[in-house]
Protein backbone atom coordinates (compact mmCIF):
# COMPACT_ATOMS: atom_id res chain seq x y z
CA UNK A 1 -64.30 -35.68 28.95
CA UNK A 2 -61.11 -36.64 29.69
CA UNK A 3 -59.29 -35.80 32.47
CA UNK A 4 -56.79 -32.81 32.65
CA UNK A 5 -53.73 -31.89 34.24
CA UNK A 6 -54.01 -28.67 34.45
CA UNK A 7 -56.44 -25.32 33.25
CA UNK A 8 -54.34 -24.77 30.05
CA UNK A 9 -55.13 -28.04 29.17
CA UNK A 10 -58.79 -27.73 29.09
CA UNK A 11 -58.93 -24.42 27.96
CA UNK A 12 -56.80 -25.35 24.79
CA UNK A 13 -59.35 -28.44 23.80
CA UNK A 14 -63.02 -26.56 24.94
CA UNK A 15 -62.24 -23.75 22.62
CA UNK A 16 -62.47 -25.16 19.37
CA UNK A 17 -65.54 -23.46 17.38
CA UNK A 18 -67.89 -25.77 16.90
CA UNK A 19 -71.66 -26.12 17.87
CA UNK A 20 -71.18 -27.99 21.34
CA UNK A 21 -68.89 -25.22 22.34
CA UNK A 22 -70.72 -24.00 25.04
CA UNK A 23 -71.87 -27.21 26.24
CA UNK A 24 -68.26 -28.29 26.56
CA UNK A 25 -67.78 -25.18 28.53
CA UNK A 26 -70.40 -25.56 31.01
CA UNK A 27 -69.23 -29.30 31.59
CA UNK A 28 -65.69 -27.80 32.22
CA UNK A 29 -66.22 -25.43 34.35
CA UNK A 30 -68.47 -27.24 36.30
CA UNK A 31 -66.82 -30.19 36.81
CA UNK A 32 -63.98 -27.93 38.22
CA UNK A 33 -66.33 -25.92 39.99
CA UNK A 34 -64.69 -23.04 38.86
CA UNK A 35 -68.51 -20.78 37.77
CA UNK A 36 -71.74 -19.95 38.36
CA UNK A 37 -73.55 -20.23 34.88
CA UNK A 38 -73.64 -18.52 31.50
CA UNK A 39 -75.03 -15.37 31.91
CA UNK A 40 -75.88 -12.61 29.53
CA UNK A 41 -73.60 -9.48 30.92
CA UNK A 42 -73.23 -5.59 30.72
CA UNK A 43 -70.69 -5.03 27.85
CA UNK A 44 -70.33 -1.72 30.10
CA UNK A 45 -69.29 -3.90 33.46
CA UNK A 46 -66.87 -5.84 31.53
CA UNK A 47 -63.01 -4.71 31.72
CA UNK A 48 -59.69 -5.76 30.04
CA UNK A 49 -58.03 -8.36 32.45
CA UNK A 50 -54.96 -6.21 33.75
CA UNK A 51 -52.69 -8.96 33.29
CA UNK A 52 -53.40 -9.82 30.00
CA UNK A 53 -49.87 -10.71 28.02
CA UNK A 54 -51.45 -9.31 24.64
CA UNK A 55 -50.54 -5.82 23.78
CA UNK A 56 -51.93 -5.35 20.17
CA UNK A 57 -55.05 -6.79 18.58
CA UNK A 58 -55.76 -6.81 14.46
CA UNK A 59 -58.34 -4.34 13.99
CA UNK A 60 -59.17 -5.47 10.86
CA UNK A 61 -59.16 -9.20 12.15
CA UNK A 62 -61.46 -8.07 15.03
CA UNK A 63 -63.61 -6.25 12.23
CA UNK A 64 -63.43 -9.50 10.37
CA UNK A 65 -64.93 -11.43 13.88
CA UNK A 66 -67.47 -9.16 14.25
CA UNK A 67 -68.87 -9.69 10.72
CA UNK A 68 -69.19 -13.20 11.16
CA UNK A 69 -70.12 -12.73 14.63
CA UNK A 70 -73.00 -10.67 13.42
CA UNK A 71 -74.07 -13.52 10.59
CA UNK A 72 -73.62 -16.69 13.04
CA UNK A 73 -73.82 -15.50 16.51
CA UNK A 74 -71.60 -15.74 19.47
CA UNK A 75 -70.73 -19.75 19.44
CA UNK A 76 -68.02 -19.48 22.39
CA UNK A 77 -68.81 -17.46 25.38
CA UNK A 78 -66.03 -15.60 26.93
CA UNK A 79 -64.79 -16.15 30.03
CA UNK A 80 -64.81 -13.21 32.99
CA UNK A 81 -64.01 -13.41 36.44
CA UNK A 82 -66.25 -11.08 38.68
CA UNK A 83 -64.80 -8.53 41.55
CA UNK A 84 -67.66 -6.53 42.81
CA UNK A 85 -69.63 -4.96 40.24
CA UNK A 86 -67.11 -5.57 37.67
CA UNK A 87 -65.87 -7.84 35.13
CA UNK A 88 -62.61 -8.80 34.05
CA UNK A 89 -61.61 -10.95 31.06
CA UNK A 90 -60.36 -14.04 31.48
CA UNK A 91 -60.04 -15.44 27.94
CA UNK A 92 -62.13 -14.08 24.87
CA UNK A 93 -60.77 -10.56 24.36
CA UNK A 94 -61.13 -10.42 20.94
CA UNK A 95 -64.56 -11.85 21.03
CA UNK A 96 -65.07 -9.16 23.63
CA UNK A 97 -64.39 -6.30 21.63
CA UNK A 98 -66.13 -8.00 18.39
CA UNK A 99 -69.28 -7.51 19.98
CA UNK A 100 -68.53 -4.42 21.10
CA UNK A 101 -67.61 -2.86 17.52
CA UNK A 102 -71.64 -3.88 16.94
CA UNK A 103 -72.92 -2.08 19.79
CA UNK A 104 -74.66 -5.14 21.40
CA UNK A 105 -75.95 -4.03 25.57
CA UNK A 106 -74.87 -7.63 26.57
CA UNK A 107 -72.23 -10.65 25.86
CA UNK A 108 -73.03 -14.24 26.66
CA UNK A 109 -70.43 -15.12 29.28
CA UNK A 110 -69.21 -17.72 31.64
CA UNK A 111 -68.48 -16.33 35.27
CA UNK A 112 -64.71 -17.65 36.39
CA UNK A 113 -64.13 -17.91 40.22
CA UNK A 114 -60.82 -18.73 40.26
CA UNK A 115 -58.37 -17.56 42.49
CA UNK A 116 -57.37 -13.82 41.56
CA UNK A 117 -53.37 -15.42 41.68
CA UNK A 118 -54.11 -17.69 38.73
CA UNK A 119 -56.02 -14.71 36.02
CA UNK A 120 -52.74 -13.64 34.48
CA UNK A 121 -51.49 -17.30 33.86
CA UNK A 122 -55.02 -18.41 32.75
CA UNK A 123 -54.93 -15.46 30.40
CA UNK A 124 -51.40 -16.48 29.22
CA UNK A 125 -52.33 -20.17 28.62
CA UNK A 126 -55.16 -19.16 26.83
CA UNK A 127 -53.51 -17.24 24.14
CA UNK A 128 -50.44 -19.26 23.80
CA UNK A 129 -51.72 -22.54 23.42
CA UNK A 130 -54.13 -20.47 20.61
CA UNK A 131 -51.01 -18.98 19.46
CA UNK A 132 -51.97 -15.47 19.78
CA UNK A 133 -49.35 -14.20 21.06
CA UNK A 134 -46.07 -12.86 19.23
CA UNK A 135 -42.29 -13.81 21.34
CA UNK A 136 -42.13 -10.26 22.93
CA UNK A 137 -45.70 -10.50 24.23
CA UNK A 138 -44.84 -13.74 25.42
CA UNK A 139 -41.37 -12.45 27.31
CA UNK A 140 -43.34 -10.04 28.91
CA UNK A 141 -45.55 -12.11 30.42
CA UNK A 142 -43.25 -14.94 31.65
CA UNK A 143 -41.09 -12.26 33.15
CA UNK A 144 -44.59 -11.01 35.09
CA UNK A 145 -45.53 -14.49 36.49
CA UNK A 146 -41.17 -15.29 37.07
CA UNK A 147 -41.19 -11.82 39.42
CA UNK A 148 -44.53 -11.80 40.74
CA UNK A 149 -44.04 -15.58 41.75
CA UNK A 150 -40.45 -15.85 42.40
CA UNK A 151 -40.20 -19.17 39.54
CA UNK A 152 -37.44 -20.21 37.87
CA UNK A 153 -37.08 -21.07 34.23
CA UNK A 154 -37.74 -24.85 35.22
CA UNK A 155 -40.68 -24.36 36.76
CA UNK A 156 -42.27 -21.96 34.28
CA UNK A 157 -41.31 -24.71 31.44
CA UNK A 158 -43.02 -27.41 33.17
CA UNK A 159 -46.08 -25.00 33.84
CA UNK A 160 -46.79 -23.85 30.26
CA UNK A 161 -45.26 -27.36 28.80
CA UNK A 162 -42.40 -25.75 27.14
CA UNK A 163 -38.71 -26.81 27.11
CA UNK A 164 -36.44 -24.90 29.75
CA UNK A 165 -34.45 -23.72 26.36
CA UNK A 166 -37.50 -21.99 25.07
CA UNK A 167 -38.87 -20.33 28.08
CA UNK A 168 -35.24 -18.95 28.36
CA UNK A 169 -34.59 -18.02 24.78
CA UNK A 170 -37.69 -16.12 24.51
CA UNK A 171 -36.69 -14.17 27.90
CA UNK A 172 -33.52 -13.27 26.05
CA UNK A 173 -35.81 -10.98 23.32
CA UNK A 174 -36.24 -8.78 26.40
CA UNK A 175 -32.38 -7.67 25.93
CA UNK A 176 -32.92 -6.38 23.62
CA UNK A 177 -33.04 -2.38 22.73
CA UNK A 178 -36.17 -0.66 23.05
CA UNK A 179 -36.66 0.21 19.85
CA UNK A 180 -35.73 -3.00 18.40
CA UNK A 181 -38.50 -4.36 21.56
CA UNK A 182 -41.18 -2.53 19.72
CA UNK A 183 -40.88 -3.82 16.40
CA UNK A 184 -40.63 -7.33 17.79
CA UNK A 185 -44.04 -6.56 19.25
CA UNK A 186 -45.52 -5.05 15.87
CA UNK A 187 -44.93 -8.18 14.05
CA UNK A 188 -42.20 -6.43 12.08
CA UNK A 189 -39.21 -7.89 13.37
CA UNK A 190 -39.95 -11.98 13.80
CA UNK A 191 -38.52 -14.21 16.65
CA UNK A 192 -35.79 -15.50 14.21
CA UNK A 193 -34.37 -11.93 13.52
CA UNK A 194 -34.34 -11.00 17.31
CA UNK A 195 -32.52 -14.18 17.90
CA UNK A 196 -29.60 -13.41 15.50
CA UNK A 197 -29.89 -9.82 16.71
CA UNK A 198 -29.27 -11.30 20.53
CA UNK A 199 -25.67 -11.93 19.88
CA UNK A 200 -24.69 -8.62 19.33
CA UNK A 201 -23.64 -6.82 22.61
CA UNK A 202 -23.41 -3.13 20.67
CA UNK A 203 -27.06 -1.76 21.31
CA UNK A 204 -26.87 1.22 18.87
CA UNK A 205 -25.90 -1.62 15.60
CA UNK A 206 -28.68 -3.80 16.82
CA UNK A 207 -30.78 -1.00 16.51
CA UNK A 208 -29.06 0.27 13.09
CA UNK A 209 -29.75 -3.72 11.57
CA UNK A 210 -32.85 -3.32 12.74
CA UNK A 211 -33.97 -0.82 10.32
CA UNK A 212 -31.63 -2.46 7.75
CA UNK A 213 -34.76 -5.49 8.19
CA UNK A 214 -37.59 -3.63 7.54
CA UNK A 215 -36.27 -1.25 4.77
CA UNK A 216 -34.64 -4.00 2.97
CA UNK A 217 -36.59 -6.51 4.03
CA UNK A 218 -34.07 -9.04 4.89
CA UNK A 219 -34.82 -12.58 5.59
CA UNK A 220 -33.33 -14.05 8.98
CA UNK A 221 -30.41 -15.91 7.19
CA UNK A 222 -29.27 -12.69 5.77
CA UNK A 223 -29.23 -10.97 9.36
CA UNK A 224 -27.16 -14.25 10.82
CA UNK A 225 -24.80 -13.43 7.32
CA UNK A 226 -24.74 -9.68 8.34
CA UNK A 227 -24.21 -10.26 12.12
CA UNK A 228 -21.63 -12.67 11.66
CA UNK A 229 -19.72 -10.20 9.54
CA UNK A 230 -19.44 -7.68 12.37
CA UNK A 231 -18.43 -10.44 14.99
CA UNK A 232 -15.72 -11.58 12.65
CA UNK A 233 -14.50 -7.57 12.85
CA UNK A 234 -15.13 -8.00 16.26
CA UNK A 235 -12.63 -10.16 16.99
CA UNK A 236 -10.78 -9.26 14.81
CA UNK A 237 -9.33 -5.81 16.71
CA UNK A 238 -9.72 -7.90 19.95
CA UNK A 239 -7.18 -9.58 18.90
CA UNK A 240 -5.38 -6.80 17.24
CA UNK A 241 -6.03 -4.92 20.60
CA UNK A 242 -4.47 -7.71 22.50
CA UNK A 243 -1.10 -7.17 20.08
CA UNK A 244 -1.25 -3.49 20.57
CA UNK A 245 -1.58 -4.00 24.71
CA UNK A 246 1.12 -6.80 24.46
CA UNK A 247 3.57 -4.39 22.38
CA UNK A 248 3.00 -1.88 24.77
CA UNK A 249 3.58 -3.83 28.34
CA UNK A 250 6.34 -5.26 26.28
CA UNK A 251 7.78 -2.05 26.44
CA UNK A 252 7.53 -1.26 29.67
CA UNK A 253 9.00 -4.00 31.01
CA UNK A 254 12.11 -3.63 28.74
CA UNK A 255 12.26 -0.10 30.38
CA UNK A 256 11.56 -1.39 34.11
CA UNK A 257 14.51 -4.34 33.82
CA UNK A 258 16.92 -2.87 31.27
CA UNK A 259 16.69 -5.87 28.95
CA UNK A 260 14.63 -7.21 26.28
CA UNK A 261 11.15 -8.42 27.23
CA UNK A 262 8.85 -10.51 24.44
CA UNK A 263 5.05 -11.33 25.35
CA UNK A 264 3.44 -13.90 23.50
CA UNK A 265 0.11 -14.75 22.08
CA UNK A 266 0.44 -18.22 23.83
CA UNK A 267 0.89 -16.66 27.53
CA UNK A 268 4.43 -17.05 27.81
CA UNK A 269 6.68 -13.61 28.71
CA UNK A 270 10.33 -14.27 27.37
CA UNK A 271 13.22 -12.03 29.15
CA UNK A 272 16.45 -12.14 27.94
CA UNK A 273 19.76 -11.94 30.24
CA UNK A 274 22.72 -11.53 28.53
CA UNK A 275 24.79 -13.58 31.92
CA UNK A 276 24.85 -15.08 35.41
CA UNK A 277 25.32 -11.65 36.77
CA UNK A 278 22.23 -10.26 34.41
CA UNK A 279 20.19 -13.10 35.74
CA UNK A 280 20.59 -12.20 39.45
CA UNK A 281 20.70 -8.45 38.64
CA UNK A 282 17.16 -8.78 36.92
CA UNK A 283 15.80 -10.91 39.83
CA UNK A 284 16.31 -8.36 42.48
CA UNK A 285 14.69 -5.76 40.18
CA UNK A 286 11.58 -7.97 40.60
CA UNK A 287 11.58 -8.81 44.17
CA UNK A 288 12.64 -12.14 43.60
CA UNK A 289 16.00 -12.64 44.81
């Protein structure tokens, strides 16, 4: 086997399904020293791993597992680390709960003593190199290992192999309203909507395009086409705001120095002086004679 630079690596290439599965494990994980053997274990002694960055799982996909786990057997063993009496899921979650929707006592299972620090990113690198998890999912859980580790965006990049620009992009998603959060994590908003969502500071029309998506099922070019409309009004009265506030110091100033005062759009504040002895009048009205 060649060798590897890091877990995620291995993890990625032993869990293909085929029939040496198992024996690809054990060679793994021994070679890293990282278990004891395959065991048979409690389905009862086996828990969710806290830190796992997946929040929903396809029933009917897990149904689907289960079917074929029941026809073919178990070919990968899951991976658990033990604390105590208990068991906590490393990587096979769906497997996990496969063989639990048949009522089986016991799951074949590889026992992971790695340090308790590195479950959560094992966990993580298992499902994103498997691409099982959705963006939000994926925010969530680089924002748990950036806090809990004190990282920055470089150093998560190079630790997951992803571009700085990615790690932060999908960090953005977390901006997000809460609302708007949920359906990214329900599959019903993609990555591409939340992205042209992002650039929108008003929380309450994020949230009102939002529902615009799913009722009308818009693609993401016609959410960039929608959102671009509203930045283009936008600017538009922050400009016509900036008239408005210019008309109105304008004013003031005309009032404060008896004499006409223009503001302009290209920073430049004209005041007129009608002679010499306007000039120095209007100078010692602003301090500067």
């Amino acid at each position: 086997m060649k060798s590897k630079k890091h877990l995620g690596d291995g993890i990625d290439n032993i869990f293909e399904e085929t029939e040496n599965n198992s024996l690809e494990l054990e060679k793994f994980f021994s070679e890293k020293k990282y278990y004891q053997r395959i065991l048979e274990v409690d389905i009862k002694k086996i828990f969710s791993n806290p830190l796992q960055p997946r929040k929903i799982f396809d029933q009917k996909k897990i149904e689907e597992l289960a079917e074929s786990i029941k026809l073919y057997g178990l070919i990968a063993p899951i991976i658990l680390k033990k604390e105590q009496d208990k068991y906590f899921i490393i990587a096979g979650e769906r497997r996990f709960r496969a063989v639990k929707l048949l009522k089986k006592r016991t799951i074949k299972a590889i026992v992971f003593e790695e340090k308790n620090e590195y479950i959560g990113e094992t966990a993580i690198i298992e499902n994103i190199q498997r691409e099982n998890l959705n963006s939000l999912e994926e925010a969530i859980a680089y924002k748990k290992i950036l806090e809990e580790k004190n990282l920055t965006h470089d150093q998560i990049s190079k630790k997951f192999a992803k571009s700085r620009a990615y790690i932060t992009n999908v960090l953005r998603i977390l901006n997000l309203p809460q609302e708007t959060q949920k359906l990214v994590l329900e599959n019903k908003i993609s990555q591409g909507h939340a992205k042209a969502l992002l650039s929108l500071k008003d929380h309450d029309l994020i949230k009102k395009i939002s529902k615009r998506i799913i009722n009308e099922k818009l693609s993401v070019r016609n959410v960039e086409n929608i959102v671009n409309g509203y930045k283009l009004q936008e600017n538009k009265k922050l400009v016509e705001n900036k008239k408005e506030n210019f008309s109105y110091y304008s004013k003031k100033l005309k009032k404060l120095l008896d004499t006409k005062v223009t503001i302009r759009q290209n920073k430049k504040i004209i005041i007129n002086f009608a002679d010499k002895e306007d000039f120095f009048r209007i100078l010692k009205k602003i301090g500067a004679d």
